[in-house]
Protein backbone atom coordinates (compact mmCIF):
# COMPACT_ATOMS: atom_id res chain seq x y z
CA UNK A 1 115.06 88.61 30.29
CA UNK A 2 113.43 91.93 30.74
CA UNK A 3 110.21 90.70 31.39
CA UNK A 4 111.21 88.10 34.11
CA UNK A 5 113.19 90.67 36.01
CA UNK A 6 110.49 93.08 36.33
CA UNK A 7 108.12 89.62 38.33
CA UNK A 8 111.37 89.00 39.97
CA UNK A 9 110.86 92.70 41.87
CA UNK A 10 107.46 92.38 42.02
CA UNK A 11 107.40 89.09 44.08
CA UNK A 12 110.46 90.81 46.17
CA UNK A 13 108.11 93.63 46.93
CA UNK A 14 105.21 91.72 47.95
CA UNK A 15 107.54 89.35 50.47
CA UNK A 16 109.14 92.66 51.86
CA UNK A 17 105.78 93.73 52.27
CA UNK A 18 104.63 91.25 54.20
CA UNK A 19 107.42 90.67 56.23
CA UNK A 20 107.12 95.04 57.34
CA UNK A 21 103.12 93.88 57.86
CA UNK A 22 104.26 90.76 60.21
CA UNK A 23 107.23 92.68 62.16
CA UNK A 24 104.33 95.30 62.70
CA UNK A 25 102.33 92.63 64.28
CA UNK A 26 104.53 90.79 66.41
CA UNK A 27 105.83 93.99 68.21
CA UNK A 28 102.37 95.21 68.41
CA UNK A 29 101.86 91.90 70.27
CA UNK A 30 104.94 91.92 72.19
CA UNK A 31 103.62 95.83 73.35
CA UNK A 32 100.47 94.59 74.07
CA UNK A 33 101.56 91.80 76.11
CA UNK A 34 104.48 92.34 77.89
CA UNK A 35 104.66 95.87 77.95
CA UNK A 36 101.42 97.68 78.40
CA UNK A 37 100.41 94.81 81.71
CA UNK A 38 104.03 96.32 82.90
CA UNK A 39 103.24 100.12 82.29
CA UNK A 40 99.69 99.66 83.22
CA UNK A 41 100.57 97.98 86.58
CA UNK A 42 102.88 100.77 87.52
CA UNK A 43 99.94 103.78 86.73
CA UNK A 44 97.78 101.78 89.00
CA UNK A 45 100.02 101.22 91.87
CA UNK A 46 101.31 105.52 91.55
CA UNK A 47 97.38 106.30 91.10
CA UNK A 48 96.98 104.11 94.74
CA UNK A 49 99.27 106.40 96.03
CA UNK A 50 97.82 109.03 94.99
CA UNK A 51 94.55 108.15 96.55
CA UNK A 52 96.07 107.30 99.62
CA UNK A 53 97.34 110.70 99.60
CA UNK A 54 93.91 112.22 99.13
CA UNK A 55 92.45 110.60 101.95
CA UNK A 56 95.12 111.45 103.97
CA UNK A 57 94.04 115.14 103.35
CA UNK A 58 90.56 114.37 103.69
CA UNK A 59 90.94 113.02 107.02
CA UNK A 60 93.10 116.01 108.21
CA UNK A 61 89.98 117.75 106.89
CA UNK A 62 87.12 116.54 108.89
CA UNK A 63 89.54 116.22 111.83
CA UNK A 64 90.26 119.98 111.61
CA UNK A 65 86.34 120.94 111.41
CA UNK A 66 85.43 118.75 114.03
CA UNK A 67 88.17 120.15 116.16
CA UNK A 68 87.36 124.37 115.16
CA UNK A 69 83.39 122.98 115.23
CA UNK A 70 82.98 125.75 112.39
CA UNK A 71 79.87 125.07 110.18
CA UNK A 72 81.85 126.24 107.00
CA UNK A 73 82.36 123.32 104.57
CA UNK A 74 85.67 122.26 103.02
CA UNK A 75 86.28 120.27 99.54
CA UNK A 76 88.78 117.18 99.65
CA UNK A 77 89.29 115.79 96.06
CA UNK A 78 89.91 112.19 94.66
CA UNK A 79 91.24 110.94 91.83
CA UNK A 80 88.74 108.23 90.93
CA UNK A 81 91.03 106.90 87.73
CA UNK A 82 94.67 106.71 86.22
CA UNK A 83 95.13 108.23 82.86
CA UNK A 84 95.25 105.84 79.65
CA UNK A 85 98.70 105.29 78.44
CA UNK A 86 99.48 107.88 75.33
CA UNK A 87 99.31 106.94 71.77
CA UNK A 88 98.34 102.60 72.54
CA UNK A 89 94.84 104.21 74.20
CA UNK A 90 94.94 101.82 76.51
CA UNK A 91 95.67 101.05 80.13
CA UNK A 92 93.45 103.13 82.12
CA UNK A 93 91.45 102.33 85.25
CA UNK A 94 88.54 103.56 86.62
CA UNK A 95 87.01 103.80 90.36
CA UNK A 96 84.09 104.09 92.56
CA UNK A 97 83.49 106.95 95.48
CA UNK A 98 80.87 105.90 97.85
CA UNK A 99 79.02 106.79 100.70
CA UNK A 100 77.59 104.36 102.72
CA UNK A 101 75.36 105.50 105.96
CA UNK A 102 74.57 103.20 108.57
CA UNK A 103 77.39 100.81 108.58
CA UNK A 104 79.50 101.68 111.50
CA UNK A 105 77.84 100.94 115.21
CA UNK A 106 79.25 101.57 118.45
CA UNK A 107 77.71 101.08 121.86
CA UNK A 108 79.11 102.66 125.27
CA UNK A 109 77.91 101.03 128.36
CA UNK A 110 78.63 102.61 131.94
CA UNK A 111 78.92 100.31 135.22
CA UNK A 112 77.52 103.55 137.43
CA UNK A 113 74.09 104.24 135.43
CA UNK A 114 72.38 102.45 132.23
CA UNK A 115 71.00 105.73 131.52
CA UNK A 116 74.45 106.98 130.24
CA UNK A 117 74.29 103.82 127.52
CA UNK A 118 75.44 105.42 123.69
CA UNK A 119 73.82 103.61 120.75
CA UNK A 120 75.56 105.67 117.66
CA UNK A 121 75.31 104.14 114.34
CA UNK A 122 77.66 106.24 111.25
CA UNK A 123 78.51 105.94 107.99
CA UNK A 124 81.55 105.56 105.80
CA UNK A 125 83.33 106.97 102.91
CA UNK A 126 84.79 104.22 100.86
CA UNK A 127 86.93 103.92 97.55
CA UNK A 128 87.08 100.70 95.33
CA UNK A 129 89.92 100.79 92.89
CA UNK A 130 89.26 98.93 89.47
CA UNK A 131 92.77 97.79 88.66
CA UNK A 132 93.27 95.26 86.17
CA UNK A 133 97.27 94.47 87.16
CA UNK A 134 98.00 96.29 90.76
CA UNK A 135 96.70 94.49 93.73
CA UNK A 136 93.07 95.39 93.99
CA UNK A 137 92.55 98.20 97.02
CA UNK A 138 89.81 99.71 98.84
CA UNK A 139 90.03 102.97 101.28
CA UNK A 140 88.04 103.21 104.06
CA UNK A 141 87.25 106.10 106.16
CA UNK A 142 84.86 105.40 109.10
CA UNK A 143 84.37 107.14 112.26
CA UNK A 144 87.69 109.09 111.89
CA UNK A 145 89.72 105.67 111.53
CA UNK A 146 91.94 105.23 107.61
CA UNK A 147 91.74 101.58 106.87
CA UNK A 148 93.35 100.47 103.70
CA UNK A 149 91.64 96.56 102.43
CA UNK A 150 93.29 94.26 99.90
CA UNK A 151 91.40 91.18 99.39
CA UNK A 152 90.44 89.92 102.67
CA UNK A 153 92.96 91.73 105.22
CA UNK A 154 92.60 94.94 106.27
CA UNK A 155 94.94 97.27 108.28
CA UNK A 156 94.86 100.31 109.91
CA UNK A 157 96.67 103.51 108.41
CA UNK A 158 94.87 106.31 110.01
CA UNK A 159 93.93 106.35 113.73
CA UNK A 160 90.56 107.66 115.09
CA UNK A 161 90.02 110.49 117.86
CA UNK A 162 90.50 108.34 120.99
CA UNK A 163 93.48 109.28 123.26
CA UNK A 164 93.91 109.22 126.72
CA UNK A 165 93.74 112.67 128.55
CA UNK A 166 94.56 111.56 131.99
CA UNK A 167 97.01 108.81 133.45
CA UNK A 168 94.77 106.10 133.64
CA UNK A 169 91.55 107.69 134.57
CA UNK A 170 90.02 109.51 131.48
CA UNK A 171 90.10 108.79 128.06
CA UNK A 172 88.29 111.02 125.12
CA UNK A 173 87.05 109.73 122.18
CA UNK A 174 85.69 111.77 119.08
CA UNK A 175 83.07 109.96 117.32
CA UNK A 176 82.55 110.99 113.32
CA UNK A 177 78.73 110.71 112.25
CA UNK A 178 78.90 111.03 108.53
CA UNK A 179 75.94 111.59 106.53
CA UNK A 180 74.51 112.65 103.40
CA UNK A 181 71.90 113.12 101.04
CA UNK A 182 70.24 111.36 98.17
CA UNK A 183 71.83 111.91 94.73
CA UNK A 184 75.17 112.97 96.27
CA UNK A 185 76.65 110.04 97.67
CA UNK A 186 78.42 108.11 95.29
CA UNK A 187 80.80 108.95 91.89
CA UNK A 188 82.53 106.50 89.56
CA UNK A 189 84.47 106.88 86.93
CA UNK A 190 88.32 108.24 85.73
CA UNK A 191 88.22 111.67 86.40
CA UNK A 192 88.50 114.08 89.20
CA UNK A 193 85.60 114.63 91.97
CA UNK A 194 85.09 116.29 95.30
CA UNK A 195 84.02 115.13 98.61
CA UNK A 196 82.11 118.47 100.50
CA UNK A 197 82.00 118.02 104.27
CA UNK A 198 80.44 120.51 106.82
CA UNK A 199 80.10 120.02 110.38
CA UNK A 200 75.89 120.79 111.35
CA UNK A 201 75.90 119.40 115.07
CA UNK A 202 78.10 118.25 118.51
CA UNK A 203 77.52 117.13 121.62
CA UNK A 204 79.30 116.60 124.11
CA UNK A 205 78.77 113.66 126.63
CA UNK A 206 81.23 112.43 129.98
CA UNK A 207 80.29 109.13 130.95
CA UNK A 208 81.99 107.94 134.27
CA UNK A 209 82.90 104.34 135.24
CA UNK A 210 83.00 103.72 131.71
CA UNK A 211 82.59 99.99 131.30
CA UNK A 212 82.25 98.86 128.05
CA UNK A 213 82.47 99.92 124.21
CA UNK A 214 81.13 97.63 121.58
CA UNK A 215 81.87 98.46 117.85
CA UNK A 216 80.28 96.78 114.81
CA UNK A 217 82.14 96.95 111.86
CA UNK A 218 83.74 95.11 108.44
CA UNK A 219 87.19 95.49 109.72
CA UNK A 220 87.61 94.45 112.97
CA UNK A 221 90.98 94.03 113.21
CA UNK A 222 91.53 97.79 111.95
CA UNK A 223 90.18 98.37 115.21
CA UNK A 224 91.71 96.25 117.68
CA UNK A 225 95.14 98.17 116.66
CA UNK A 226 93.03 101.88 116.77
CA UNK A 227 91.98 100.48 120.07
CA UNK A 228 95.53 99.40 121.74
CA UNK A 229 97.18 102.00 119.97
CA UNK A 230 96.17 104.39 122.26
CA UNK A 231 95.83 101.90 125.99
CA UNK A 232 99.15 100.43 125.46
CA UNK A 233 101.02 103.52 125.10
CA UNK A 234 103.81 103.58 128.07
CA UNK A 235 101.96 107.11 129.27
CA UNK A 236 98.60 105.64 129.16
CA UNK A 237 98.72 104.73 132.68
CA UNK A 238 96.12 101.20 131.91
CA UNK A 239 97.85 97.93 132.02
CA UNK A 240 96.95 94.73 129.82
CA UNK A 241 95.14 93.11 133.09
CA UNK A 242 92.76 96.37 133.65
CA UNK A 243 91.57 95.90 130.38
CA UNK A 244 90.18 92.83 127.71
CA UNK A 245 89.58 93.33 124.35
CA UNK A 246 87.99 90.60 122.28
CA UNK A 247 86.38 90.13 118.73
CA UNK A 248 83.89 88.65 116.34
CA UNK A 249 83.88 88.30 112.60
CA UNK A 250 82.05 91.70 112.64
CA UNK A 251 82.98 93.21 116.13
CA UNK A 252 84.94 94.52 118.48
CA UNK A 253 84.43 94.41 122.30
CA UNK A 254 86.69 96.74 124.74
CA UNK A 255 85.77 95.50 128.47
CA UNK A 256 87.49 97.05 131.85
CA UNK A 257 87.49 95.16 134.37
CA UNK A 258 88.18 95.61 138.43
CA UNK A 259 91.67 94.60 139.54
CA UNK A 260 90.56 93.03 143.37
CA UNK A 261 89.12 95.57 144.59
CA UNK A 262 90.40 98.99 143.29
CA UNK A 263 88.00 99.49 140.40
CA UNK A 264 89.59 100.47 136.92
CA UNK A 265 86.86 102.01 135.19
CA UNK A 266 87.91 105.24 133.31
CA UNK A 267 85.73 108.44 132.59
CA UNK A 268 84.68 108.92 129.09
CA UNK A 269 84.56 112.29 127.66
CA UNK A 270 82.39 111.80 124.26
CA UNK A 271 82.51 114.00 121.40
CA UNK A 272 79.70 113.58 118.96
CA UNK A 273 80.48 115.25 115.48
CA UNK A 274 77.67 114.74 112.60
CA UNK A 275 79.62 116.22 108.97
CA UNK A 276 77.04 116.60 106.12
CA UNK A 277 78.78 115.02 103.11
CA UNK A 278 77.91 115.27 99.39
CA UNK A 279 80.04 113.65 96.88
CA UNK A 280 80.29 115.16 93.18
CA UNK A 281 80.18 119.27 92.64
CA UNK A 282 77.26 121.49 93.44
CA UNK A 283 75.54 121.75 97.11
CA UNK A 284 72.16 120.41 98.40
CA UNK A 285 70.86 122.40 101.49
């Protein structure tokens, strides 16, 4: 009798032992599963808004320099990453800083001389987030404008320079010519790096009986809203028929136009602001 109660606990044991090994597992499982997606989904969308944050700041940044013209350079940093969720190791994201010269065209034609025609091609600082749960996100910032993409729409969160300055007669506009230099221009990863900007030219251009303005860009629609944003404000002083603007896949087109025979073409006072712009510490001259 002795002898068969001691395999009688033994066998108990071993069961109980699997069953702790198998409860183990299935919450594991259950973590993994239903949990972690959950958790990791909500550290992407906060780590979105964090970035959305950041460029907020780095916007006010260049803004601010090309306003003062100073030639001292100012640090904006980005979050490139969320942080892995504690103790599972899991759950974290990572994200790619770029910038991209040469993307961004826009053309200014005058009606009074075709000498006073602007060919200006800029580049663009752009973030790709690499969430595995939140709605995949990019942030743009191009010639002043925020433009936040999500798959294949695009909206404007961030309007450029371009305001009017007299009651339907002159309009400014402050174009951003970012550059860089080889080596600095892009960072990936989860951590935490800096974009260096510092404003090294402007010019200054007026351009009367300003006719047309032609932009070439990935997100067109971004600015058609930058664009009517500022002409449909009530104290703009230009009315929809003084004014068409139309678009391509990969353009915009603002066109004045004469109303009989009073003609409505603006003056254009032109800011041209080129920012030097390394990405990742340390400073190439």
């Amino acid at each position: 009798m002795k002898k068969r109660n001691m395999n009688e606990d033994a066998v108990v044991g071993i069961v109980v032992t699997v069953l702790l090994i198998g409860l183990v597992i299935s919450i594991t499982v259950m973590i993994n599963t239903v949990y972690v997606p959950q958790w990791t989904e909500e550290q992407e969308a906060s780590h979105m808004d964090q970035i959305a944050t950041q460029f907020t700041s780095f916007k006010q940044n260049v803004d601010l320099q090309a306003m003062l013209q100073q030639e001292t350079f100012l640090s904006s940093w980005f979050t490139l990453g969320s942080k892995e969720i504690p103790i599972l190791n899991s759950g974290r994201t990572f994200g790619r800083l770029e910038l991209i010269e040469d993307v961004y065209n826009i053309t200014i034609e005058s009606e009074e001389d075709d000498a006073a025609l602007v060919n200006i091609s800029t580049g663009r600082i752009k973030f790709d987030a690499g969430n595995s749960y939140f709605v995949p996100q990019s942030y743009i910032y191009e010639n002043g404008a925020l433009i936040l993409k999500q798959y294949d729409a695009h909206m404007l969160i961030g309007k450029p320079t371009f305001f009017v300055t007299t009651y339907g007669k002159n309009l400014s506009l402050t174009i951003i010519d970012i550059n860089g230099t080889i080596g600095k221009r892009t960072s990936s990863g989860y951590g935490i790096t800096p974009v260096q900007t510092q404003v090294t030219d402007v010019s200054e251009t007026e351009i009367t009986l300003f006719d047309k303005m032609i932009i070439r860009t990935e997100y067109p629609n971004a600015w058609i809203t930058a664009l009517n944003a500022t002409l449909r404000q009530i104290d703009s002083g230009f009315t929809p028929d003084e004014y068409q603007i139309t678009k391509t896949e990969n353009s915009v087109t603002l066109q004045f136009m004469d109303v009989g025979n009073i003609p409505a073409y603006p003056t254009l006072d032109l800011r041209k602001v080129t920012v030097f712009t390394q990405i990742a510490p340390g400073w190439i001259n």
